[in-house]
C-alpha atoms as a PDB file:
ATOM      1  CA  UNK A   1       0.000   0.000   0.000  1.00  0.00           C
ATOM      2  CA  UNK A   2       1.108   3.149  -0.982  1.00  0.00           C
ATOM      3  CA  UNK A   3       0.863   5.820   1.110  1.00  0.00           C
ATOM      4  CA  UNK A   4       1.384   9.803   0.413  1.00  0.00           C
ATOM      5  CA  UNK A   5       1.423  12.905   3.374  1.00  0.00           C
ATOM      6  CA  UNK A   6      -0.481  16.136   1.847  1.00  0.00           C
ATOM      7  CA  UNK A   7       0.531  19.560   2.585  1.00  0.00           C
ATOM      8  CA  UNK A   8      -1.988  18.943   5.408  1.00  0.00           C
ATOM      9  CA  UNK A   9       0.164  17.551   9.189  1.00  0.00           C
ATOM     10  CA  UNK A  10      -1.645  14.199   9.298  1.00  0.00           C
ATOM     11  CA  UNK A  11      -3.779  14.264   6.675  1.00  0.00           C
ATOM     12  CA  UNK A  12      -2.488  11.060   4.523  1.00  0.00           C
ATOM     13  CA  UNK A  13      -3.995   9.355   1.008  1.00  0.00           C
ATOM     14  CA  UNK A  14      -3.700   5.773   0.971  1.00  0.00           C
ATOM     15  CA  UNK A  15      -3.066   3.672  -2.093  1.00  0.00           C
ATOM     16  CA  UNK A  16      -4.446   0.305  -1.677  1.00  0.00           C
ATOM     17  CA  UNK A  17      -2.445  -2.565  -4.413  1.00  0.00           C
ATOM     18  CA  UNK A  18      -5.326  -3.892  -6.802  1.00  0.00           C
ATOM     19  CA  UNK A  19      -4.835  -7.072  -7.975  1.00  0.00           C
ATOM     20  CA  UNK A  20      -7.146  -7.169 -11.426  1.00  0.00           C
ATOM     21  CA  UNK A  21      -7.928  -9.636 -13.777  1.00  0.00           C
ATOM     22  CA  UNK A  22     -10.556 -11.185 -16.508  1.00  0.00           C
ATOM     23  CA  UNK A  23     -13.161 -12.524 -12.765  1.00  0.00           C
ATOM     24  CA  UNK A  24     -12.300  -8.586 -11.340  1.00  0.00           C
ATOM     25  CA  UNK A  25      -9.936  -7.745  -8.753  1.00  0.00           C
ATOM     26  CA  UNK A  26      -8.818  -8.039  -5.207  1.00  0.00           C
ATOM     27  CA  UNK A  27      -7.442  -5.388  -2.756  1.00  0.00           C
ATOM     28  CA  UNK A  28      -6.911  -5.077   1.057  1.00  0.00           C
ATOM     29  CA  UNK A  29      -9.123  -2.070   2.254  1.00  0.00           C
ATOM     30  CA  UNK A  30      -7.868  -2.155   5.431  1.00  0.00           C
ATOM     31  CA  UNK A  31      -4.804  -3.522   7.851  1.00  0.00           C
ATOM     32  CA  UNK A  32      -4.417  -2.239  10.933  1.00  0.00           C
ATOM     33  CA  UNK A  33      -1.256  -3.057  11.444  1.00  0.00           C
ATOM     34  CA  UNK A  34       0.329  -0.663   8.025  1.00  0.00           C
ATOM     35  CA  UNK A  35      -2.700   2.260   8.992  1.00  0.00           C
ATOM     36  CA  UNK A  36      -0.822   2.394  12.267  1.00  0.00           C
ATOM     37  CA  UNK A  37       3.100   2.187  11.052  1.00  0.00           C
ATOM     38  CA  UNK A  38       1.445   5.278   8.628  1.00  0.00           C
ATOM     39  CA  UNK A  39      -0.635   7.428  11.230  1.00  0.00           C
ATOM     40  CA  UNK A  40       1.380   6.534  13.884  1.00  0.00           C
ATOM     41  CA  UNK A  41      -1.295   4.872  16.184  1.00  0.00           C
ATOM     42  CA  UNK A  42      -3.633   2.132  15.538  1.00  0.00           C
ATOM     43  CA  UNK A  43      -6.672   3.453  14.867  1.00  0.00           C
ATOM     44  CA  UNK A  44     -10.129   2.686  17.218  1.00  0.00           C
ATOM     45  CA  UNK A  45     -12.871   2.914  14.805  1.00  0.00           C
ATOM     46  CA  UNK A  46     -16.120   2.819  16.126  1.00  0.00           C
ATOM     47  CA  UNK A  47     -18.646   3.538  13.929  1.00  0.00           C
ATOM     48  CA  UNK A  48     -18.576   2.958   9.741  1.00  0.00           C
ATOM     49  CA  UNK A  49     -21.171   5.214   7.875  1.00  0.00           C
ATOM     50  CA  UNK A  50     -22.156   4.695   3.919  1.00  0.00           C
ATOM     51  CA  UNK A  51     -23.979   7.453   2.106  1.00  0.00           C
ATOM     52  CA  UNK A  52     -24.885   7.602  -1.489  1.00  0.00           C
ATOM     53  CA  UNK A  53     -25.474  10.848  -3.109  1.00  0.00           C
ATOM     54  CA  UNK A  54     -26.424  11.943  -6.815  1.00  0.00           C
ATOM     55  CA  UNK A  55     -24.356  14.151  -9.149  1.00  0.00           C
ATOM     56  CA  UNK A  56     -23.938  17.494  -7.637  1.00  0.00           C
ATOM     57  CA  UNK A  57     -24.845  16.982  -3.884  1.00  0.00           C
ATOM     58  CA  UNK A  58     -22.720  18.366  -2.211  1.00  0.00           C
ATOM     59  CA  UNK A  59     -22.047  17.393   1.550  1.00  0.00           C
ATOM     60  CA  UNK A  60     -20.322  18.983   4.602  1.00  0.00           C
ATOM     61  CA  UNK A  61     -17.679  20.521   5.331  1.00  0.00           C
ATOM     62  CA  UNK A  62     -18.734  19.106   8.670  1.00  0.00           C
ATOM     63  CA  UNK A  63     -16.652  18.079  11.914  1.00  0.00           C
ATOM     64  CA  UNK A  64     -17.703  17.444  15.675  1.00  0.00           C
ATOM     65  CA  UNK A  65     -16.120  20.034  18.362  1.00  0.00           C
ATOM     66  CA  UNK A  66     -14.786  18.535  21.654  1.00  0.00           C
ATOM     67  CA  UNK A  67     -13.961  15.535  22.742  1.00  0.00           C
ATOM     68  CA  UNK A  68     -16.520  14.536  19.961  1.00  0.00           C
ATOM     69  CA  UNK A  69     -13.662  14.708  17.330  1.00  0.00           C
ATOM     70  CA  UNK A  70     -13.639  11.880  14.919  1.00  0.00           C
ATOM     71  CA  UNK A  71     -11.132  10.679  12.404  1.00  0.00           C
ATOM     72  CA  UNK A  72     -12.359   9.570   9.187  1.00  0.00           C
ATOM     73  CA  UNK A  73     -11.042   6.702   6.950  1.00  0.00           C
ATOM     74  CA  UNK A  74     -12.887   7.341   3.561  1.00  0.00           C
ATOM     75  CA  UNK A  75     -13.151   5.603   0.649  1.00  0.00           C
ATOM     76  CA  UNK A  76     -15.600   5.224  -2.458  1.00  0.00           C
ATOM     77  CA  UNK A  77     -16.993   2.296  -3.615  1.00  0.00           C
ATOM     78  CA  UNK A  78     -19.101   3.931  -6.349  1.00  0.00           C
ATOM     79  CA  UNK A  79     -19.201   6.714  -8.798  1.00  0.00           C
ATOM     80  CA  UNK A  80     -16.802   9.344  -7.857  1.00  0.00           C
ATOM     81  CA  UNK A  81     -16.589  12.649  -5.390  1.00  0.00           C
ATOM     82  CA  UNK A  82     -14.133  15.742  -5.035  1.00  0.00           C
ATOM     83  CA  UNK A  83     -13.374  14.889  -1.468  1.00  0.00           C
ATOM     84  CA  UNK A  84     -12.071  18.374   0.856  1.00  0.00           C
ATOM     85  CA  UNK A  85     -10.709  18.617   4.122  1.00  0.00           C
ATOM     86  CA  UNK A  86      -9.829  22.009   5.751  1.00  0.00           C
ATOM     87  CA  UNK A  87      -7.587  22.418   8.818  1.00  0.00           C
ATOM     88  CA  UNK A  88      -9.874  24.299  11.739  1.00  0.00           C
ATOM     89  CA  UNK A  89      -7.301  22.996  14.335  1.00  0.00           C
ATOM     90  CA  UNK A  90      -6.742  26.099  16.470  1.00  0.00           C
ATOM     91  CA  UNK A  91      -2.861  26.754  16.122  1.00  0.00           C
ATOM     92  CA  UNK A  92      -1.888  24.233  13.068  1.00  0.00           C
ATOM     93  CA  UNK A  93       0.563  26.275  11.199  1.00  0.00           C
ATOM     94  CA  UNK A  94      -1.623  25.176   8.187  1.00  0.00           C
ATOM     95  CA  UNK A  95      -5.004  26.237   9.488  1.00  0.00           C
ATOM     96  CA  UNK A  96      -7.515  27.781   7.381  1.00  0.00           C
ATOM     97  CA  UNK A  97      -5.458  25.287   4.142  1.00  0.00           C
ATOM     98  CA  UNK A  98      -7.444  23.072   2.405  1.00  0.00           C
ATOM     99  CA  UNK A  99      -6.355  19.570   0.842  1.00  0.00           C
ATOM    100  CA  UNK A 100      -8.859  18.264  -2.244  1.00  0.00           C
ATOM    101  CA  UNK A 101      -8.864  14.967  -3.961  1.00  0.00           C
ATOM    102  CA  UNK A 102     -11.070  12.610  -6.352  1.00  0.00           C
ATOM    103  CA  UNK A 103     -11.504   9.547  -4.761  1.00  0.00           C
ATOM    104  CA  UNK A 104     -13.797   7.005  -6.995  1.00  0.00           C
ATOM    105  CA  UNK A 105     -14.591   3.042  -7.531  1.00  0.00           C
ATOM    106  CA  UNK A 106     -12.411   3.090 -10.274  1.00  0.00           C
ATOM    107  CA  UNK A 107      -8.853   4.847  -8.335  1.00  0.00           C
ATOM    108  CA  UNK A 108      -9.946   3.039  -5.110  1.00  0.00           C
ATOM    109  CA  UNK A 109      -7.528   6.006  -3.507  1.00  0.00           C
ATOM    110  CA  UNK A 110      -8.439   6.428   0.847  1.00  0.00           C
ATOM    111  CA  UNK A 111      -8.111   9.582   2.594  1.00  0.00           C
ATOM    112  CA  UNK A 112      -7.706   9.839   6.444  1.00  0.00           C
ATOM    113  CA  UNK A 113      -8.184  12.760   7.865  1.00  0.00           C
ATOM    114  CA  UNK A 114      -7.560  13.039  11.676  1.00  0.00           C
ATOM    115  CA  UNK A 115      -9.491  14.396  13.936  1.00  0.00           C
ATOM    116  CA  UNK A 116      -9.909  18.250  14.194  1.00  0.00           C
ATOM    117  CA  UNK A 117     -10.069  18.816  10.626  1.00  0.00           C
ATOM    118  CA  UNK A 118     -13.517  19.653   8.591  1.00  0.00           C
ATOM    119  CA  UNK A 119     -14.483  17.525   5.317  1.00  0.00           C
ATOM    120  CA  UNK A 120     -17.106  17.218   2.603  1.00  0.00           C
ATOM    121  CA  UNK A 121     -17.021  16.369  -0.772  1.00  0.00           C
ATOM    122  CA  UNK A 122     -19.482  16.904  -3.988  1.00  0.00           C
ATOM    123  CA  UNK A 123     -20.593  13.881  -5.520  1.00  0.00           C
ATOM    124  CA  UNK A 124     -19.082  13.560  -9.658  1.00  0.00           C
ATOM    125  CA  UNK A 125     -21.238  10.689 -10.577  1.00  0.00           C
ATOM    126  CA  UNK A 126     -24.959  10.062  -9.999  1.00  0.00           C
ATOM    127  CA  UNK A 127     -25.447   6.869  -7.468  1.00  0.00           C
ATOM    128  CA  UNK A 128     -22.199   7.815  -5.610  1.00  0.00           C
ATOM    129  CA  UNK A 129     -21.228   4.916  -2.902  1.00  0.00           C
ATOM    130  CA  UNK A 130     -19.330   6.803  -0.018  1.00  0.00           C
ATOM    131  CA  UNK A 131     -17.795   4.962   2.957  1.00  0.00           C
ATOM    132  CA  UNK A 132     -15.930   6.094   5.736  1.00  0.00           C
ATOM    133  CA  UNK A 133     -14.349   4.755   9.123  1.00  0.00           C
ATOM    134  CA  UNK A 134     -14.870   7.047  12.494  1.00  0.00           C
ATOM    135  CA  UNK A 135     -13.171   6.797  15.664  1.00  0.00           C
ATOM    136  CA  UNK A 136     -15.665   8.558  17.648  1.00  0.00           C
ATOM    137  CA  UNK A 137     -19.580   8.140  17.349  1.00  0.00           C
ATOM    138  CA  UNK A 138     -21.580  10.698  16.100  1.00  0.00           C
ATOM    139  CA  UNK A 139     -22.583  13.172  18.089  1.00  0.00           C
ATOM    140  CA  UNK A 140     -25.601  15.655  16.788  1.00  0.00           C
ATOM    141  CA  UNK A 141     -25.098  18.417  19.569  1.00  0.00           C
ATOM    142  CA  UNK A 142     -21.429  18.557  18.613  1.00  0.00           C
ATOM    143  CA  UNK A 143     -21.503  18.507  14.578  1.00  0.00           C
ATOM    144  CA  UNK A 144     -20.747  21.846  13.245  1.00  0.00           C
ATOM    145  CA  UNK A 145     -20.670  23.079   9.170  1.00  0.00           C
ATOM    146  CA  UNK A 146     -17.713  24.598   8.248  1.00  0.00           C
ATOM    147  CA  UNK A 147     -19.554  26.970   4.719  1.00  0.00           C
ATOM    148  CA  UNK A 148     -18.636  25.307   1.426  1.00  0.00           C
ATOM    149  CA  UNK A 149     -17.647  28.100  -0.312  1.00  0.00           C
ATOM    150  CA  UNK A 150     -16.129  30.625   2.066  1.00  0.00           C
ATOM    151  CA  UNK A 151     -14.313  32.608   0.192  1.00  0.00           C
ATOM    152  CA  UNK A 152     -11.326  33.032   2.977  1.00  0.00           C
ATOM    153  CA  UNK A 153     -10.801  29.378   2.330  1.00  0.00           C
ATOM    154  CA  UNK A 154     -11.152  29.964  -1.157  1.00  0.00           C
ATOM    155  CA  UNK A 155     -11.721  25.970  -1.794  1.00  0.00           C
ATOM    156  CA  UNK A 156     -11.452  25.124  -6.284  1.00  0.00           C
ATOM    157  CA  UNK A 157     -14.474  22.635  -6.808  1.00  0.00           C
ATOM    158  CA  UNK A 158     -14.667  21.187  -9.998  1.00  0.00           C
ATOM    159  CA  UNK A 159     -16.676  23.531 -12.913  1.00  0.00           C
ATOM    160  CA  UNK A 160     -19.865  22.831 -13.881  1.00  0.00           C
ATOM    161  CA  UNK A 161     -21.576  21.406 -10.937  1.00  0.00           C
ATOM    162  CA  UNK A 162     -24.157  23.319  -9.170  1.00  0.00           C
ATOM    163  CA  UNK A 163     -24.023  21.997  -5.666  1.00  0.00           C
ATOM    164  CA  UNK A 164     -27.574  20.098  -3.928  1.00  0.00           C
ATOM    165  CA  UNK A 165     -27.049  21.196  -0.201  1.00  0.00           C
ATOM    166  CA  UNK A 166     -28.833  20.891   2.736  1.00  0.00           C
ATOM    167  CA  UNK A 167     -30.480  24.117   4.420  1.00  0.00           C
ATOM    168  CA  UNK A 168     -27.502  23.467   7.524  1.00  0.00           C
ATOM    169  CA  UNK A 169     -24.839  22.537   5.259  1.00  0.00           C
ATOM    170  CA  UNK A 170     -25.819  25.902   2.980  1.00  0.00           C
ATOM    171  CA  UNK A 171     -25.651  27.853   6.546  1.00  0.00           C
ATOM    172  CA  UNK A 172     -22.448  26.741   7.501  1.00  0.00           C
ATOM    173  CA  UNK A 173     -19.731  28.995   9.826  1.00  0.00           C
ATOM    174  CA  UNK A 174     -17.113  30.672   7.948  1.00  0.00           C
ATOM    175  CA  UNK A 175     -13.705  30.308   8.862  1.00  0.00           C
ATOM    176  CA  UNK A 176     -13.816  33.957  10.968  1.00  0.00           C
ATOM    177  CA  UNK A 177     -16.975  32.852  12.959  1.00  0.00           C
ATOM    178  CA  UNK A 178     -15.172  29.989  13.789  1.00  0.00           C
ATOM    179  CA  UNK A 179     -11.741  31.269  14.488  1.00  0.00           C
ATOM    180  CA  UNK A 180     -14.293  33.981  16.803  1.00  0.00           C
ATOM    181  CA  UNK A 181     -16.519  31.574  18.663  1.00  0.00           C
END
């Protein structure tokens, strides 16, 4: 497995082999044991979440404050999404950066992002399989929306979408209300 830091502290993309041939293909998804020689711990997931979204939906940039942090292992298993993570972690010399990435069925790329850090992502393909690892439950009174297009963060999505959001998701906190509060 190949695995690749971002300009993001912590914030790693992991490369899984993929053995293919005429029946399909085979690939480890997960190992504890190489996750922890990469992050540095081994990882306590608790709770795995699948969504599937249609072209253009657009979801997050959400996190949980607190103790309620979670890490995310994500991965797709269908279709394709521009997946974003921004650093909110108060005194990260890369706060207020963002990190974005396709992850699809077909690149079968992972993304962990540790906890502190806000992510969404905008679905590319209609029926859009997205997975992802926690290691804290969710926690409603503790989720927070980081706003999708704040223009301090100045996040690139791709052209030619027009994002689906949620009323909470389109009322997000911009980076200075959150730096503030």
């Amino acid at each position: 497995m190949k695995v690749t830091k971002t300009a993001i502290e912590g914030v790693l993309v992991f490369e899984p082999r993929v053995f293919k041939d005429e029946r399909g293909f085979f690939m480890e998804s997960f190992n504890e044991r190489r996750f922890a020689d990469a992050v540095g711990e081994a990882p306590h997931f608790v709770q795995d979440n699948h969504s599937c979204s249609a072209r253009g939906v657009l979801r997050g940039l959400h996190f949980q404050v607190g103790p309620h942090a979670q890490g995310k292992l994500i991965r797709v298993v269908a279709g394709a999404v521009f997946d974003v993570t921004v650093d909110i972690r108060p005194g990260s010399p890369s706060f207020g950066e963002w990190f974005g990435l396709e992850l699809s069925a077909a690149n079968h790329h992972q993304l962990w992002i540790p906890e502190g850090l806000a992510h969404g992502f905008i679905a590319l393909q209609d029926d859009t399989h997205f997975l992802y690892k926690t290691t804290r439950y969710y926690e409603p009174a503790a989720e927070r929306s980081l706003l999708w297009n704040d223009p301090d963060i100045g996040i690139r999505w791709p052209e030619g979408l027009e994002p689906k959001l949620n009323p909470r998701d389109a009322a997000g906190l911009t980076l200075k209300q959150l730096r503030a509060a």
